[in-house]
Protein backbone atom coordinates (compact mmCIF):
# COMPACT_ATOMS: atom_id res chain seq x y z
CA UNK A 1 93.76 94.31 12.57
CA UNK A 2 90.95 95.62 15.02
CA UNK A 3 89.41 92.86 17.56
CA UNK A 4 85.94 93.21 18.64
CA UNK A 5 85.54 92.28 21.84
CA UNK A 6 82.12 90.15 22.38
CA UNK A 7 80.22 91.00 25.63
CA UNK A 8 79.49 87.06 26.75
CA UNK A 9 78.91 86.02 29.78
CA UNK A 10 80.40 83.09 31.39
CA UNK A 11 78.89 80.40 33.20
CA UNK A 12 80.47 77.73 35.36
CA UNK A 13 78.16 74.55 34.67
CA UNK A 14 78.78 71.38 37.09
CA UNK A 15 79.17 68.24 35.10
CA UNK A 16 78.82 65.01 37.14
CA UNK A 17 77.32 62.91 33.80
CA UNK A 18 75.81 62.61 30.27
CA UNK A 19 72.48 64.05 31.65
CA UNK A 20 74.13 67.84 31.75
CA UNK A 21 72.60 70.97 30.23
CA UNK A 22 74.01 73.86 28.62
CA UNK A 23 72.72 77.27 28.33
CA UNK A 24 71.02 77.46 25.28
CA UNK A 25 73.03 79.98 23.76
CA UNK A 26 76.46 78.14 24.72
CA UNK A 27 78.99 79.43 22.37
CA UNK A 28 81.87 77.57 23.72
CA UNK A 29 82.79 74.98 26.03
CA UNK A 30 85.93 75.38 28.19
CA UNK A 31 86.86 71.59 29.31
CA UNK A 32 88.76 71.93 32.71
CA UNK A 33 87.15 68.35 33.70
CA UNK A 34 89.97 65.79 34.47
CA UNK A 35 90.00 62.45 34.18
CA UNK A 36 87.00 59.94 32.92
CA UNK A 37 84.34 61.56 31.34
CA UNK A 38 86.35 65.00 31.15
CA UNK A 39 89.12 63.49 29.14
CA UNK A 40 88.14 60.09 27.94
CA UNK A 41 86.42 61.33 24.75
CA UNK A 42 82.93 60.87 26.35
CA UNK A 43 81.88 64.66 26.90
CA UNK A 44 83.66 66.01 23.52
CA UNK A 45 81.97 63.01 22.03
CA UNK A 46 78.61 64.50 23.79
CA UNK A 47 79.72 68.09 22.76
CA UNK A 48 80.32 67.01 19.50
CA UNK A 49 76.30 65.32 18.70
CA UNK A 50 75.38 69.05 20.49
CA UNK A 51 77.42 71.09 17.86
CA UNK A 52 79.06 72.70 20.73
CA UNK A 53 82.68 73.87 20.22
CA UNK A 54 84.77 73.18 22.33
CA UNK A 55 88.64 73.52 24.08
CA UNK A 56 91.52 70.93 23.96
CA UNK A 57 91.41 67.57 21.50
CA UNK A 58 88.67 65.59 19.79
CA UNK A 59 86.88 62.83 20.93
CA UNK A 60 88.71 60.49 19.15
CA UNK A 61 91.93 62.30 19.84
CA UNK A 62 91.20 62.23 23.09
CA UNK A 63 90.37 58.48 24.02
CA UNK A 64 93.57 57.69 22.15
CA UNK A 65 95.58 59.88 24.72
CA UNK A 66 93.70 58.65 27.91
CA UNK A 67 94.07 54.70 27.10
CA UNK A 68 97.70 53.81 28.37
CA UNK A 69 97.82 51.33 25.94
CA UNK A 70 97.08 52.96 23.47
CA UNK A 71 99.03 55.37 23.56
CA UNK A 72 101.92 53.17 24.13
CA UNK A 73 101.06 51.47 21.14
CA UNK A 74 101.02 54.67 19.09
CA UNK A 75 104.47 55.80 20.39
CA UNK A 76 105.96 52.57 19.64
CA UNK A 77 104.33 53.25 16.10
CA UNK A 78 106.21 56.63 15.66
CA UNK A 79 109.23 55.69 17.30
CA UNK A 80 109.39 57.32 19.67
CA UNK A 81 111.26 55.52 22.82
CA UNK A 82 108.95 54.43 26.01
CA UNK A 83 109.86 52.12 28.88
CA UNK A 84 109.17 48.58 28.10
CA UNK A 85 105.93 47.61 28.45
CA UNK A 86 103.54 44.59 27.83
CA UNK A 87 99.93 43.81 28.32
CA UNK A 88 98.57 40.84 30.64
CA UNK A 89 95.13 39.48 30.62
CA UNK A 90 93.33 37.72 33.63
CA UNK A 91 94.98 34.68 34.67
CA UNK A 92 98.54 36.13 32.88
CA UNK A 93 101.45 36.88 34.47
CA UNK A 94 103.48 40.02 33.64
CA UNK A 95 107.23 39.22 32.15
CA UNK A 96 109.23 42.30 33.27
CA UNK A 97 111.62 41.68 36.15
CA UNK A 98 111.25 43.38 39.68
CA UNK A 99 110.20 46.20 40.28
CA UNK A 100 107.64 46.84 37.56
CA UNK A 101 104.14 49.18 37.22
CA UNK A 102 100.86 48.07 36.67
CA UNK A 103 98.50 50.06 35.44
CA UNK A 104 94.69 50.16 34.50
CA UNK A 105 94.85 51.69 30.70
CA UNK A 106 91.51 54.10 30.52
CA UNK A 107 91.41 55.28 34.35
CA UNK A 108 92.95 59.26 35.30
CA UNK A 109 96.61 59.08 35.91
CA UNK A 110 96.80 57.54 40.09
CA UNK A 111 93.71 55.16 39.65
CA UNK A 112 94.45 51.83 39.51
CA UNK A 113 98.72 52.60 39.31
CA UNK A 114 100.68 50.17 41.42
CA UNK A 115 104.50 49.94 41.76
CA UNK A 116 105.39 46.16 42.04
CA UNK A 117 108.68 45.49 43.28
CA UNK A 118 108.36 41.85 44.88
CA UNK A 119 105.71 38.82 44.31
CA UNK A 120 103.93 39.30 46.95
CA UNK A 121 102.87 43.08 45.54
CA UNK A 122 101.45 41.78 42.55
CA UNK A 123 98.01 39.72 43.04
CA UNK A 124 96.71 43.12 44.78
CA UNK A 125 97.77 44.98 42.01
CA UNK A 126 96.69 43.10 39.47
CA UNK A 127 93.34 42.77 41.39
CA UNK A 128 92.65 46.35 42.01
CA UNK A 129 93.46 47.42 38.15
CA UNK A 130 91.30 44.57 36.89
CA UNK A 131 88.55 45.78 38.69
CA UNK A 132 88.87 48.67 35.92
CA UNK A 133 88.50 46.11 32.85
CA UNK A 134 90.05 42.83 31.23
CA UNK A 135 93.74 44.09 30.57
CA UNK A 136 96.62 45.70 32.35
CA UNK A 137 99.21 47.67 31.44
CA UNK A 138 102.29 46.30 32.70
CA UNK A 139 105.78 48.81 32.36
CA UNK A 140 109.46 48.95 33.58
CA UNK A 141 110.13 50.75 36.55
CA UNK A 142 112.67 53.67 36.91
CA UNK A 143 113.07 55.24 39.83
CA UNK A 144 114.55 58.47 40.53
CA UNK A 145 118.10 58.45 40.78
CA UNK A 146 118.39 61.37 43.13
């Protein structure tokens, strides 16, 4: 099989928003944007309503993977084993023993992570991550045995 190699040029385009632009003759989109809007599903979503191919997962696909929750939820679905993990809602108290995480589910993967190992940790945990919306992601602890 012969390839034909296609004399494109690239072009590095600065997304800070929705309100981007694309060249108009955009053939592909190469995603290298983490965290919200990058991997939330929010820009394929955009990309997607453009008709703008692009790399990496769907939008759908991809606000399944970048809610903590969710994705919990989904591994506990398949079976496959995760530490164990709960969700608390303002004014709720998290159930796992000392030292535990808290988490806020649809931020990138440090925002809003706290490591709670005594009472006095958690209201400024559980402040900061609610300051990211109305549930936490509470999970077991393991630290690193070496």
């Amino acid at each position: 099989m012969r390839w034909k190699r296609l004399e494109r040029s690239s072009q590095k385009i600065d997304v800070t928003g929705p309100d981007f632009t694309l060249p108009l003759d955009a053939g592909l989109v190469f995603n290298i944007i983490h965290g919200t809007f990058g991997e939330d599903g929010e820009l394929q979503e955009i990309l997607d309503r453009k008709g703008i191919p692009y790399t990496g997962e769907d939008a759908e696909g991809s606000r399944k993977a970048f809610d903590k929750i969710a994705t919990k939820a989904a591994f506990d679905s398949a079976g496959v084993p995760t530490s164990a993990w709960h969700t608390v809602g303002r004014g709720e108290l998290p159930r796992l023993d000392y030292p535990f995480v808290v988490k806020a589910p649809r931020q990138g993967s440090s925002v809003g992570v706290h490591i709670v190992r005594s009472a006095a940790d958690l209201p400024p945990a559980l402040d900061d991550c609610f300051l990211y919306g109305d549930h936490v992601l509470v999970e077991a602890f393991f630290a690193d045995a070496n």
